[in-house]
Structures are given as C-alpha cells and as structure tokens.
Protein backbone atom coordinates (compact mmCIF):
# COMPACT_ATOMS: atom_id res chain seq x y z
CA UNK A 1 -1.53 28.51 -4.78
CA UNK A 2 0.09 25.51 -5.71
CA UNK A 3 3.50 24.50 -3.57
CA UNK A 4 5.72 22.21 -3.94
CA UNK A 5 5.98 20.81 -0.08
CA UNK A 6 3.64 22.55 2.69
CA UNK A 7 4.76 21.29 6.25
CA UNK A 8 2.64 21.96 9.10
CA UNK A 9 3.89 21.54 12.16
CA UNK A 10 3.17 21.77 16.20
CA UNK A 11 6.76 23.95 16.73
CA UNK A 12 9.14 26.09 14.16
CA UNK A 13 11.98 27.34 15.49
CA UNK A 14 13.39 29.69 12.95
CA UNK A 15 16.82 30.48 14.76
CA UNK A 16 16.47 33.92 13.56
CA UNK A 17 14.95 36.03 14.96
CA UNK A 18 16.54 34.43 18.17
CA UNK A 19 14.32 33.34 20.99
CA UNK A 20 11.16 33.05 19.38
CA UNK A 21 9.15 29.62 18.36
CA UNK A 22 6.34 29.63 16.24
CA UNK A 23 3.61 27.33 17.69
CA UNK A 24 1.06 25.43 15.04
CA UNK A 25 2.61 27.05 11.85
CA UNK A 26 3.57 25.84 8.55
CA UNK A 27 6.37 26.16 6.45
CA UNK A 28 6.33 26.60 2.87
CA UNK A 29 8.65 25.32 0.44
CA UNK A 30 8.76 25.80 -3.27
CA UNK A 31 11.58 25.30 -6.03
CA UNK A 32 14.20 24.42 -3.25
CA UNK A 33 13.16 27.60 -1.09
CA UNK A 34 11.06 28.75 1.61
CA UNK A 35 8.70 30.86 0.42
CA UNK A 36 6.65 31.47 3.66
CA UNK A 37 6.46 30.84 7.24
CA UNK A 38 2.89 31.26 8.83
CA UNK A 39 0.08 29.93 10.81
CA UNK A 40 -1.04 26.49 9.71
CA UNK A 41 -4.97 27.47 9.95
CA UNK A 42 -3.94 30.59 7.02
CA UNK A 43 -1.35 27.74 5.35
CA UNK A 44 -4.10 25.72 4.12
CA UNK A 45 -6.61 28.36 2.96
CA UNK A 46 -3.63 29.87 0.95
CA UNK A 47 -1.62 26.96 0.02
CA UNK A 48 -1.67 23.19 -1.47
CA UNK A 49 1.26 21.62 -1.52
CA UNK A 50 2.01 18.71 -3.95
CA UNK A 51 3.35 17.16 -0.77
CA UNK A 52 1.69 17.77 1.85
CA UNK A 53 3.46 16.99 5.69
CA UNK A 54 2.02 16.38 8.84
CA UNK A 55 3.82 16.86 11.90
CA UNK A 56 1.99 17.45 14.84
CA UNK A 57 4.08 16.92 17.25
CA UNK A 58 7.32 17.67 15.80
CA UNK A 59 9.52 20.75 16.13
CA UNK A 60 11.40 22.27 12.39
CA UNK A 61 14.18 24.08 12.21
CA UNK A 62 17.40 24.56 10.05
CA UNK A 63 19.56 21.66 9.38
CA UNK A 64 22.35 21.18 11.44
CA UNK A 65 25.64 22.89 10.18
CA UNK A 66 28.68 20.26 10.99
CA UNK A 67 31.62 22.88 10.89
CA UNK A 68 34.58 20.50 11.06
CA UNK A 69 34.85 16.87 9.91
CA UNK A 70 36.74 14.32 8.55
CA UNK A 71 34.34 12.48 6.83
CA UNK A 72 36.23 9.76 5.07
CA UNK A 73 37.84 8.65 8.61
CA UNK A 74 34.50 7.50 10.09
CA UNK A 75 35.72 4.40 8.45
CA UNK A 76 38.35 4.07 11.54
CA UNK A 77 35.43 4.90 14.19
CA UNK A 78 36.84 2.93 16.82
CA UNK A 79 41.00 2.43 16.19
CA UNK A 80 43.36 3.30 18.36
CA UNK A 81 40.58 4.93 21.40
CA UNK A 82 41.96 6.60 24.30
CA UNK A 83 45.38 7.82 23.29
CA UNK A 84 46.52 11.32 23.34
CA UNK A 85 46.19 13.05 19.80
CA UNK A 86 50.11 12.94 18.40
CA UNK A 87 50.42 8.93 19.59
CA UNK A 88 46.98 8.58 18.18
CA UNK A 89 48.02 10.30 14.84
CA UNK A 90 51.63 9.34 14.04
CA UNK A 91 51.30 5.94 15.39
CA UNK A 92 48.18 4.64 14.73
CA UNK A 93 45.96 7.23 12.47
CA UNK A 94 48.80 8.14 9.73
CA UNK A 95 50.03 4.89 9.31
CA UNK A 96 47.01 3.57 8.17
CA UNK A 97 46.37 5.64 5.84
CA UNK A 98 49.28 5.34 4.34
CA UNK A 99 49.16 2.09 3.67
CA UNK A 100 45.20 2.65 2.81
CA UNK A 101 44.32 5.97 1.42
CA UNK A 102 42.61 5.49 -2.00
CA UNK A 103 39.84 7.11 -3.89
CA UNK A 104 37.94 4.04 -2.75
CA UNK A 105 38.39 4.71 1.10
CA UNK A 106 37.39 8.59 0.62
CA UNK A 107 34.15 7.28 -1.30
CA UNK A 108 33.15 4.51 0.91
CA UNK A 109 34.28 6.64 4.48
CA UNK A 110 31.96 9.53 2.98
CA UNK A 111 28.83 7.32 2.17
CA UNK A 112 29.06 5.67 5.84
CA UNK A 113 29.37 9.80 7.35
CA UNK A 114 26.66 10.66 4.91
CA UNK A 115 24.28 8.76 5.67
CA UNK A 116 24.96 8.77 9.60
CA UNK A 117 24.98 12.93 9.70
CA UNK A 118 21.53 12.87 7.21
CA UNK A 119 20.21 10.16 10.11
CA UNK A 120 21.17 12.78 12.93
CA UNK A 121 19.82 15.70 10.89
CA UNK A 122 23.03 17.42 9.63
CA UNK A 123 22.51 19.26 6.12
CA UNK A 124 25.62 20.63 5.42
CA UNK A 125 29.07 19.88 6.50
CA UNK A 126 33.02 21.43 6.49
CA UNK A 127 35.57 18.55 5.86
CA UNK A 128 39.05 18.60 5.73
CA UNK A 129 40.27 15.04 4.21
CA UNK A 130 42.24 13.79 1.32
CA UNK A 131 40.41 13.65 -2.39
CA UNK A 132 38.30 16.38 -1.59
CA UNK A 133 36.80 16.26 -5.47
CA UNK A 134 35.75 12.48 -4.14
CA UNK A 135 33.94 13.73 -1.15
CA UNK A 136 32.16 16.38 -3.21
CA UNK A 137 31.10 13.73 -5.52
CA UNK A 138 29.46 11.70 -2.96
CA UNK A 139 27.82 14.67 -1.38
CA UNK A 140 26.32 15.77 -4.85
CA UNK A 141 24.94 12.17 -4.96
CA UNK A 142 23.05 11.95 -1.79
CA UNK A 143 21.82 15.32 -1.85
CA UNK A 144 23.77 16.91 1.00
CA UNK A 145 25.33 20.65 0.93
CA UNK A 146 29.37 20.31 1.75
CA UNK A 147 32.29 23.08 2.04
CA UNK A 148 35.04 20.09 0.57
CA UNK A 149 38.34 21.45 1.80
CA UNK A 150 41.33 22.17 -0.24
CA UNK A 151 43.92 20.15 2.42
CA UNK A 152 47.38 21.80 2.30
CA UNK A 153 50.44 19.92 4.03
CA UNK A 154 54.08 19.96 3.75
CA UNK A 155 55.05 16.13 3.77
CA UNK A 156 54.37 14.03 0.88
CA UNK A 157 51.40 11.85 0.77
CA UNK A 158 49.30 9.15 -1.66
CA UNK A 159 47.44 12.89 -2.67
CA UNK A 160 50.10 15.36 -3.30
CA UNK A 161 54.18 15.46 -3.02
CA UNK A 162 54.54 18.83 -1.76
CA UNK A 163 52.74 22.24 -0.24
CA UNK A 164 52.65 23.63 -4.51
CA UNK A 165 51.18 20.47 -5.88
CA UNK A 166 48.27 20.06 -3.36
CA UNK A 167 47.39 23.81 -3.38
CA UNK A 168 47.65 23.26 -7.44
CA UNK A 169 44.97 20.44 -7.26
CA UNK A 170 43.05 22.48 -4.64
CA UNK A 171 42.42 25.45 -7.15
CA UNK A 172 41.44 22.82 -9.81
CA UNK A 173 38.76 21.29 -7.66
CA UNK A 174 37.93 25.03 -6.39
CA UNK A 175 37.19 25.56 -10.85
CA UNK A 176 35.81 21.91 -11.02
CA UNK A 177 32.98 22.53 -8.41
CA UNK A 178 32.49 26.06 -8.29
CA UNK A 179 29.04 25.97 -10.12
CA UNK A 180 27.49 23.42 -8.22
CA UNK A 181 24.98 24.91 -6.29
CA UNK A 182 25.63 22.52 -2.81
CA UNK A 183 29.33 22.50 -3.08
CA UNK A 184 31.53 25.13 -2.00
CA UNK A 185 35.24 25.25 -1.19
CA UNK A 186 37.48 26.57 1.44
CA UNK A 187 40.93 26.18 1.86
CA UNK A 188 42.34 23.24 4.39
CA UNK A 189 46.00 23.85 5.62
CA UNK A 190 46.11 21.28 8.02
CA UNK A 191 47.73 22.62 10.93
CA UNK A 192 50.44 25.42 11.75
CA UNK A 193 52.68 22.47 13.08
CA UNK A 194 52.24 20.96 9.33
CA UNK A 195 52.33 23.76 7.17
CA UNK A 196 55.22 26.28 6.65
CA UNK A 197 54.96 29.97 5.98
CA UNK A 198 55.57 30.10 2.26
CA UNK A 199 52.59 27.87 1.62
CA UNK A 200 50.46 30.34 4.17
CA UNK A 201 51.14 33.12 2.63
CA UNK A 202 50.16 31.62 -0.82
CA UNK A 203 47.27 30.16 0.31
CA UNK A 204 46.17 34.04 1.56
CA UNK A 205 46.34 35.61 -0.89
CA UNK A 206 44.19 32.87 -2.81
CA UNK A 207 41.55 32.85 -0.42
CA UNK A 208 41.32 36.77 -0.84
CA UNK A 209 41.30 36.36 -4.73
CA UNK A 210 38.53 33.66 -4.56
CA UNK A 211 36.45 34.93 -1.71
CA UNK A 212 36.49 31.78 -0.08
CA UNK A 213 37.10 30.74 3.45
CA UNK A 214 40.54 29.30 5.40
CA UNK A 215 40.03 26.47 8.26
CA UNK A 216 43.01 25.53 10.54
CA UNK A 217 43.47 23.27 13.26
CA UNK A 218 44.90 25.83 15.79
CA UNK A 219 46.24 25.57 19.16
CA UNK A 220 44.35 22.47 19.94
CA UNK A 221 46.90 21.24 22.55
CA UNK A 222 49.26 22.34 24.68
CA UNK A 223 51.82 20.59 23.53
CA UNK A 224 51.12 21.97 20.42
CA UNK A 225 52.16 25.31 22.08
CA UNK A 226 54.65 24.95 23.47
CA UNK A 227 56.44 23.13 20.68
CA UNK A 228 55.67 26.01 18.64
CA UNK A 229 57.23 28.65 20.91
CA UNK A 230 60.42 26.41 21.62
CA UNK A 231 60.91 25.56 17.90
CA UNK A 232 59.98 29.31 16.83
CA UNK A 233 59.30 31.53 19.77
CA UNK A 234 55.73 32.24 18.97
CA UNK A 235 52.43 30.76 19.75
CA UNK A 236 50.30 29.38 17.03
CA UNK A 237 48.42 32.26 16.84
CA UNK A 238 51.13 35.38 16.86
CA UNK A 239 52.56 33.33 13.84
CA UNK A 240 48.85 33.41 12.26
CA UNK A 241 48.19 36.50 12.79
CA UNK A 242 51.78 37.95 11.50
CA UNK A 243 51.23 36.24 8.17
CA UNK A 244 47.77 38.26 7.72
CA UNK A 245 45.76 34.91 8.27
CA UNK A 246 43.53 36.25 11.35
CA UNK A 247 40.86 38.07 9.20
CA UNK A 248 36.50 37.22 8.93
CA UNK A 249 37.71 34.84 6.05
CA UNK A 250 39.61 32.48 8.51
CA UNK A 251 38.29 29.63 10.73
CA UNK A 252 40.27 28.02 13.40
CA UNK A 253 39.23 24.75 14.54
CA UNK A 254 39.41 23.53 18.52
CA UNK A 255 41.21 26.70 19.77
CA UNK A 256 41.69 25.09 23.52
CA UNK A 257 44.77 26.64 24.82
CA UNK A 258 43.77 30.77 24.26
CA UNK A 259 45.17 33.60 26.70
CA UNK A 260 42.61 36.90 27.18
CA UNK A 261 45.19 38.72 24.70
CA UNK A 262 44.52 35.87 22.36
CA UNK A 263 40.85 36.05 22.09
CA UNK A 264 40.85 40.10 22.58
CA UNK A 265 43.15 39.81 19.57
CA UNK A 266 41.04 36.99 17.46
CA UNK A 267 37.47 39.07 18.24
CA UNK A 268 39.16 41.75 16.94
CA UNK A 269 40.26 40.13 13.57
CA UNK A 270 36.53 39.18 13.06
CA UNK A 271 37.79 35.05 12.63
CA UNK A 272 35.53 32.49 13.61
CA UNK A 273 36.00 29.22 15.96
CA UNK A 274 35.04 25.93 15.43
CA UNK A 275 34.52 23.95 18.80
CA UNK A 276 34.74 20.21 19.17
CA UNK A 277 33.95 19.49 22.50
CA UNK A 278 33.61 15.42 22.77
CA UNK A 279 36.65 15.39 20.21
CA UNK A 280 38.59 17.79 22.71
CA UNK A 281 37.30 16.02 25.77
CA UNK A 282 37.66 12.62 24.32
CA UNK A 283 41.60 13.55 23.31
CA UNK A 284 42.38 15.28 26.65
CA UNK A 285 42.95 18.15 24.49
CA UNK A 286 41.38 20.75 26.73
CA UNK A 287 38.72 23.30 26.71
CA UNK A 288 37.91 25.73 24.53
CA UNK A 289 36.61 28.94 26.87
CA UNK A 290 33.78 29.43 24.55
CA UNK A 291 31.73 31.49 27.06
CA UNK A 292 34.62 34.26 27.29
CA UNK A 293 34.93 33.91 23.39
CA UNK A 294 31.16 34.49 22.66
CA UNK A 295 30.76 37.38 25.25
CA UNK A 296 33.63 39.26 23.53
CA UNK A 297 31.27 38.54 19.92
CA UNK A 298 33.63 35.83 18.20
CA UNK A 299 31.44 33.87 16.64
CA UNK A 300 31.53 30.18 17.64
CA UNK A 301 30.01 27.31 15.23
CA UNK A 302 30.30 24.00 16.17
CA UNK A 303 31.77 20.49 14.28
CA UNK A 304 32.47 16.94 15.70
CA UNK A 305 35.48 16.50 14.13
CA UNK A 306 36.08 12.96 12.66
CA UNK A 307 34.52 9.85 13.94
CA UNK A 308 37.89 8.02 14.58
CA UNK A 309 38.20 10.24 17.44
CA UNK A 310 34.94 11.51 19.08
CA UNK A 311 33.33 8.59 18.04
CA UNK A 312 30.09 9.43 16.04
CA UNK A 313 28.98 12.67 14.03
CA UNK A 314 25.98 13.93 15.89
CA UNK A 315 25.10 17.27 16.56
CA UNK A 316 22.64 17.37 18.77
CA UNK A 317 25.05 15.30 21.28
CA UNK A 318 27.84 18.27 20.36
CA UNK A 319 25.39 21.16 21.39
CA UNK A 320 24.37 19.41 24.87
CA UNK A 321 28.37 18.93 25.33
CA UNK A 322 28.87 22.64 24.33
CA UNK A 323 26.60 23.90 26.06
CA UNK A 324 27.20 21.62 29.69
CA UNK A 325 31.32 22.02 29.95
CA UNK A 326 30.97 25.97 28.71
CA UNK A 327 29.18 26.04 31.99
CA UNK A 328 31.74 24.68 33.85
CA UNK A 329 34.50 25.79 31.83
CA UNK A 330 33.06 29.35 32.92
CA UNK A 331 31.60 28.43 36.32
CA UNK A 332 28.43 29.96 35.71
CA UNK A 333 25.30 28.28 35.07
CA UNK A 334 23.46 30.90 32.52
CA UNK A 335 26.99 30.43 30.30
CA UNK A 336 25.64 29.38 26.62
CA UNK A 337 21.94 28.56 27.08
CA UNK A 338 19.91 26.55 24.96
CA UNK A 339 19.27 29.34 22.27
CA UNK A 340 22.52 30.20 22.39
CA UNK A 341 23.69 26.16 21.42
CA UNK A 342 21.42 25.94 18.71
CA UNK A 343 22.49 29.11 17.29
CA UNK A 344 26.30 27.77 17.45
CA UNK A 345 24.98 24.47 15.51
CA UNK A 346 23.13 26.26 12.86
CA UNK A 347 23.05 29.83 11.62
CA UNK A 348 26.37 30.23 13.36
CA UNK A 349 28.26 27.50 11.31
CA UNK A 350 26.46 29.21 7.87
CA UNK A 351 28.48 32.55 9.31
CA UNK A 352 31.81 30.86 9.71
CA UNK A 353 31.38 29.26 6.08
CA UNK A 354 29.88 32.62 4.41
CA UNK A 355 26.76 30.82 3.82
CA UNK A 356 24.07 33.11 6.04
CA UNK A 357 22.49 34.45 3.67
CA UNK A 358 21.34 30.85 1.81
CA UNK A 359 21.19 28.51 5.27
CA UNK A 360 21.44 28.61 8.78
CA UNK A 361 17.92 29.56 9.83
CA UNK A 362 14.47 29.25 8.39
CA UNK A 363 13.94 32.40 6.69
CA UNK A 364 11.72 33.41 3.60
CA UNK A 365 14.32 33.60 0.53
CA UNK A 366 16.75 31.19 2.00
CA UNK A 367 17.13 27.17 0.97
CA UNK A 368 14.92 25.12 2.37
CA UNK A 369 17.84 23.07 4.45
CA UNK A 370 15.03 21.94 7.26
CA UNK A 371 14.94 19.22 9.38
CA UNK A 372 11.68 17.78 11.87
CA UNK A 373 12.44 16.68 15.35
CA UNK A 374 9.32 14.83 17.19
CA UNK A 375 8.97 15.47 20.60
CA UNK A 376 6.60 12.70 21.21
CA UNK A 377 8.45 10.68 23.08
CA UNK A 378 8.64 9.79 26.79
CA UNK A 379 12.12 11.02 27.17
CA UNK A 380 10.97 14.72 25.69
CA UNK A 381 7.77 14.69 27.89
CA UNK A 382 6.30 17.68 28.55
CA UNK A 383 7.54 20.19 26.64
CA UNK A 384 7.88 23.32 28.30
CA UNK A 385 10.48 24.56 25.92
CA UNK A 386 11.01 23.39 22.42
CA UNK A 387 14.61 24.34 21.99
CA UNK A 388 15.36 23.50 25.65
CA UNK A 389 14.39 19.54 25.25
CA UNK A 390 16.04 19.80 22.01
CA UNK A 391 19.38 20.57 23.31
CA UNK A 392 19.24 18.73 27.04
CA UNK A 393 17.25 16.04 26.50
CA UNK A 394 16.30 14.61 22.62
CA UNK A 395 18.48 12.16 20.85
CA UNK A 396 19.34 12.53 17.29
CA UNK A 397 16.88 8.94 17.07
CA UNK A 398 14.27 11.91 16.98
CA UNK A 399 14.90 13.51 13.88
CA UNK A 400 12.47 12.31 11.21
CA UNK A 401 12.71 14.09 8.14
CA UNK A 402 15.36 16.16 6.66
CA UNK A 403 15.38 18.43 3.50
CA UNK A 404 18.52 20.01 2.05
CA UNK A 405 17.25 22.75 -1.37
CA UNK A 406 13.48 21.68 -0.75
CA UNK A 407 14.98 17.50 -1.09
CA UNK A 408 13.25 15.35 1.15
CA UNK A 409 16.73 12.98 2.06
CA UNK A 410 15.12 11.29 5.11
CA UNK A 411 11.53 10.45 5.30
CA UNK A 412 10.16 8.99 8.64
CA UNK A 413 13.63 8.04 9.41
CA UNK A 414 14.25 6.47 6.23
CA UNK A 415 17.34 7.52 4.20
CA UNK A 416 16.18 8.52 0.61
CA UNK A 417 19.01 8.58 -1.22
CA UNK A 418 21.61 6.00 0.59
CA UNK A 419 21.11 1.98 -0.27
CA UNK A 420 21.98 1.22 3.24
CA UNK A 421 22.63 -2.72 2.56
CA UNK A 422 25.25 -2.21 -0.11
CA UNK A 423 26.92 0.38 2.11
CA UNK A 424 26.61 -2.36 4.98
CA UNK A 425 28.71 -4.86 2.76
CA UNK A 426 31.36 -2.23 1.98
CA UNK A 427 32.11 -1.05 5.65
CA UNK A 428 32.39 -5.00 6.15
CA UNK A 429 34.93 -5.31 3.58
CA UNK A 430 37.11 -2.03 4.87
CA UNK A 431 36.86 -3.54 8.67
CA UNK A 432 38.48 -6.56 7.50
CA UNK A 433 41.24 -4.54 5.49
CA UNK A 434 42.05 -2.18 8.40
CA UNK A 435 42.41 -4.53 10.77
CA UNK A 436 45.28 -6.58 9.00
C-alpha cells in the first residue's frame, strides 16, 4: 500500500497508552493522519511511503502542546529582566506597546516565536496577544496548529476601546477562522484584576454558545490576592467561580497562590491549569503545587508564557522545570515523573484546549502532529529510558523533524516553511525601534 510518509524509527512514544514505548516501529502517515503504528520489519512488507524516513536513533512522539503564550512579545525577549511582574508590566512592558503595537509587530513577533517553537518541536500553541486574526494568519502560513485568543480587557488600547468592542471583534475572528482546520479560538480575558464582571459574564455565556474554551491569568501572585480581597473581599477564584466561570470549558493560567479548599473546589469544577514554571520562577511569582493539583485529577498542561519574561519558548526546558520544583514544591522525589511531564506537555495541553481527540498523542485516527528527537548524542548516552533522557537530560537542539497534519515543517533541523534571513533583518529593524 502506497503512503504518503512511512517513518521508522528506533523509539515511539505514543503518550497514550501511558508508560509504554514502542522499540524499532514505524509510524504511518497518510492524508495528514496516522493511519498505523507497528513494527518497522511488518512496516515495510505492508507499506511504501512516497517519503520514506529513517531514524534510527531517534525517539517520535506528539508535538509539543505550548498551552500559554504570548507570541508576538518574543520580540521584547530580553527588556526590562529581573523585575517583579506589575513594575515589569506597567512600567516597562505596557508602555511599549503602546507606543508600538501594530499589525506589523504582531506579524513580525509571531514569525520570530514560530519559527523558534517549530525549532524546539512545539506543534500547536494557546496565545493570548493583541490582533489575534494576525497571529492566526501567520500560523496558517507556516503550517503550525494555534488556539488564537479572543483578548478581553477593560482599558482602552491601539486594539479595542472598551470590554464590548474587543469581545465584538473576538466573535468576528471566532466566524472568520472557524473553518480552518489548524485554527481554533478560545476566549482571552486577560486577568480578573483587568476585567470586570459584566464582561465575564458575557463572555460565559459565549463560550457555552460556541463550545469553545476560556483562559485566564489567575492568582498568579500574591499581590494579586490580596489586592483582590482588599478591593472586593474575595480571592480571585471565589469571584470566578461565583460568576459560573469554574467549569471543564475554563483554563486558568499560573495558579501559584491556591489554598486546599481552592484546588478541592477547582478539581471539582473539572477546569484545567496551565503551569509556567521558569515564567513563575523567573518573576518571583511563586509555585504552582502541581503535585497536590494532579493527585486530586485536575488536569495540568503546561505553556512558557511569553518570551519577554521566561526568556525563550521551549518545552522540553518547561517539562524538566515542572517536573524538578514539583518535587520540591512537594518534598517528595516520585512527585511528577518523567511520564507524568510529558503527558502535561502533550496530550494534557490537547485536554485543556478540547483538542484530544485530533492531537496530543500518537494514535491511529488522530493528526499526524509528530515530532523526532535523536538520542545520539553524548549528552543522551545510554539510553536506559527514552522518555526519561527526554525530559532530564535532551535539549530542544535534538529535535530534528517536526510534522503538524502529516507537514514536514522542520527537516534535519531545517525550518521548511520560515525564510530565516528575511526574518533576521526584521527582528534587526524592531531591536532598533524598541530600544529608542
């Protein structure tokens, strides 16, 4: 039978079923899905591909799921490091962009995060940024699959006036991109501290009517908090939760400062977390107990958050953070294992977005979202466990090749779809702008 691509390989790690890696298989991949999953020496009796892959010592598994970004800002990778988040923000972050945000910025900021989470072997991504129909744009041209979200805020800014017109635009994007088979939508309200209760409730009841998700920055600081309470008498979350936000549609993002009623109370709403652990570490914004949240069956994906404050979009680095502080977050050494980060960067970020049953793991039916990690180097020597050197000791250098719908974007660590020296001359040209 004749296949489009036929990948044989020395490991696949399928994510589900959990715990178990498939040694000298092949993976089959035909009209932008995977057809089969088998051993290679049966693969090429039963198969020819019309590209044919050979990856002996590589590992494949799903593409990494980036729950949380900002993609546009990895354009300000490097201003204003090591301040707290709200100096960061209102002093350095927000003034820029109001004296920057353009259409331009989104499309030139997405390109440069593009290309870097392709390189690093991300195949689908959550952001929350300004001209959301831009960002969707670019991912449709390089090939990537993005949930573009539909950013609410209060305050006035170079995208919308008030809370009415940006949740107008949203649902117009929402209809613009709605039959594009890697785009989906979710809606963005920036954070409680930002967005008022008539806007909540409004964006609720939309999400119900359109089926699609809600992501939040919520209670990422303590100061956060504890403004909330003095200004309203309620934490983040018992304001949430009283406007019928905490339900399996909503996703909070960082989620740092969480009493046992808290997460007893967000398991039981069937919501999802996002963690950001450089972003959280690198911000002093605290920790996330993810082991407590995950043993009480929240599920937990994972994002970076934006460049301009972790500093770089990689994955792999996020689930060897994730997994190393929930350790000591929890004091236990067998907190969040291996398995158990991989899961959070891949089928558990396709759960949190309502995508499981298209991406997330490398099963028969599903989109061929796939990405090859070699092993073969001295810093992954010997491999005793696949997924173990994966998440404690590869790089995201490693990663080789990455599909997203059966599309090869990165061959032999070449992008396929970026021009990387036009992109080079642009970020010149913003560097010079921002720092006027």
């Amino acid at each position: 039978m004749i296949v489009d691509t036929l990948i044989h390989a020395r490991w696949i790690i399928p994510v589900e079923p959990e715990s178990v890696t498939y040694e000298n298989h092949s993976l089959v991949i035909d009209k932008g899905r995977i057809i089969d999953l088998l051993p290679t020496d049966t693969a090429k009796h039963k198969y020819q591909g019309t590209t044919t892959e050979n990856l002996s010592s590589h590992a494949l598994l799903p593409g990494f799921i980036n729950c949380h970004t900002h993609a546009a800002m990895t354009l300000m990778r490097g201003i204003a490091d090591d301040l707290p988040l709200m100096d960061w923000l209102q002093n350095h972050i927000w003034p820029l962009e109001q004296k920057w945000m353009s259409e331009a910025f989104v499309r030139d900021g997405t390109d440069l995060a593009i290309a870097e989470m392709i390189l690093g072997g991300t195949t689908c991504f959550n952001d929350m940024y300004f001209f959301p129909d831009v960002t969707a744009q670019q991912a449709i041209q390089h090939g990537i699959r993005a949930c573009v979200g539909l950013i609410v805020i209060d305050f006035p800014t170079v995208w919308a006036e008030n809370s009415a017109a940006y949740i107008a635009k949203g649902l117009d994007i929402h209809d613009q991109f709605r039959h594009q088979p890697l785009i989906t939508t979710s809606f963005a309200p920036h954070a409680p501290y930002t967005v008022s209760d008539d806007p909540l409730q409004k964006i609720r009841t939309l999400a119900d009517e359109l089926e699609i998700p809600i992501n939040m920055h919520v209670h990422e600081t303590l100061h956060e908090v504890e403004q909330a309470q003095a200004n309203t008498g309620q934490r983040p979350l018992q304001r949430l939760n009283s406007l019928g936000l905490l339900n399996p549609s909503f996703i909070a993002v960082h989620m740092t400062q969480l009493t046992v009623e808290e997460i007893s109370l967000f398991a039981e709403s069937g919501a999802h977390i996002v963690h950001c652990p450089e972003s959280n570490l690198k911000l002093a914004s605290g920790f996330c107990p993810i082991a407590q949240c995950l043993n009480v069956g929240i599920n937990v994906a994972l994002g970076t958050d934006g460049a301009a404050s972790n500093n770089d979009l990689d994955m792999m680095g996020e689930m060897r953070s994730a997994a190393l502080l929930a350790k000591a977050v929890a004091q236990d050494a067998s907190s969040v294992p291996a398995m158990t980060a991989l899961r959070m960067a891949t089928i558990n970020g396709a759960k949190a977005l309502g995508l499981d049953h298209e991406i997330g793991s490398l099963t028969i039916g599903k989109s061929a979202d796939v990405i090859a990690i070699d092993l073969d180097h001295l810093e992954t020597q010997p491999v005793f466990s696949p997924v173990s050197q994966i998440v404690y000791a590869a790089s995201r250098q490693q990663v080789t090749d990455v599909w997203v719908a059966g599309k090869q974007l990165l061959k032999q660590r070449q992008l396929t779809t970026v021009d990387i020296s036009a992109l080079k001359a642009k970020i010149v040209d913003w560097q010079g702008k921002l720092s006027k």
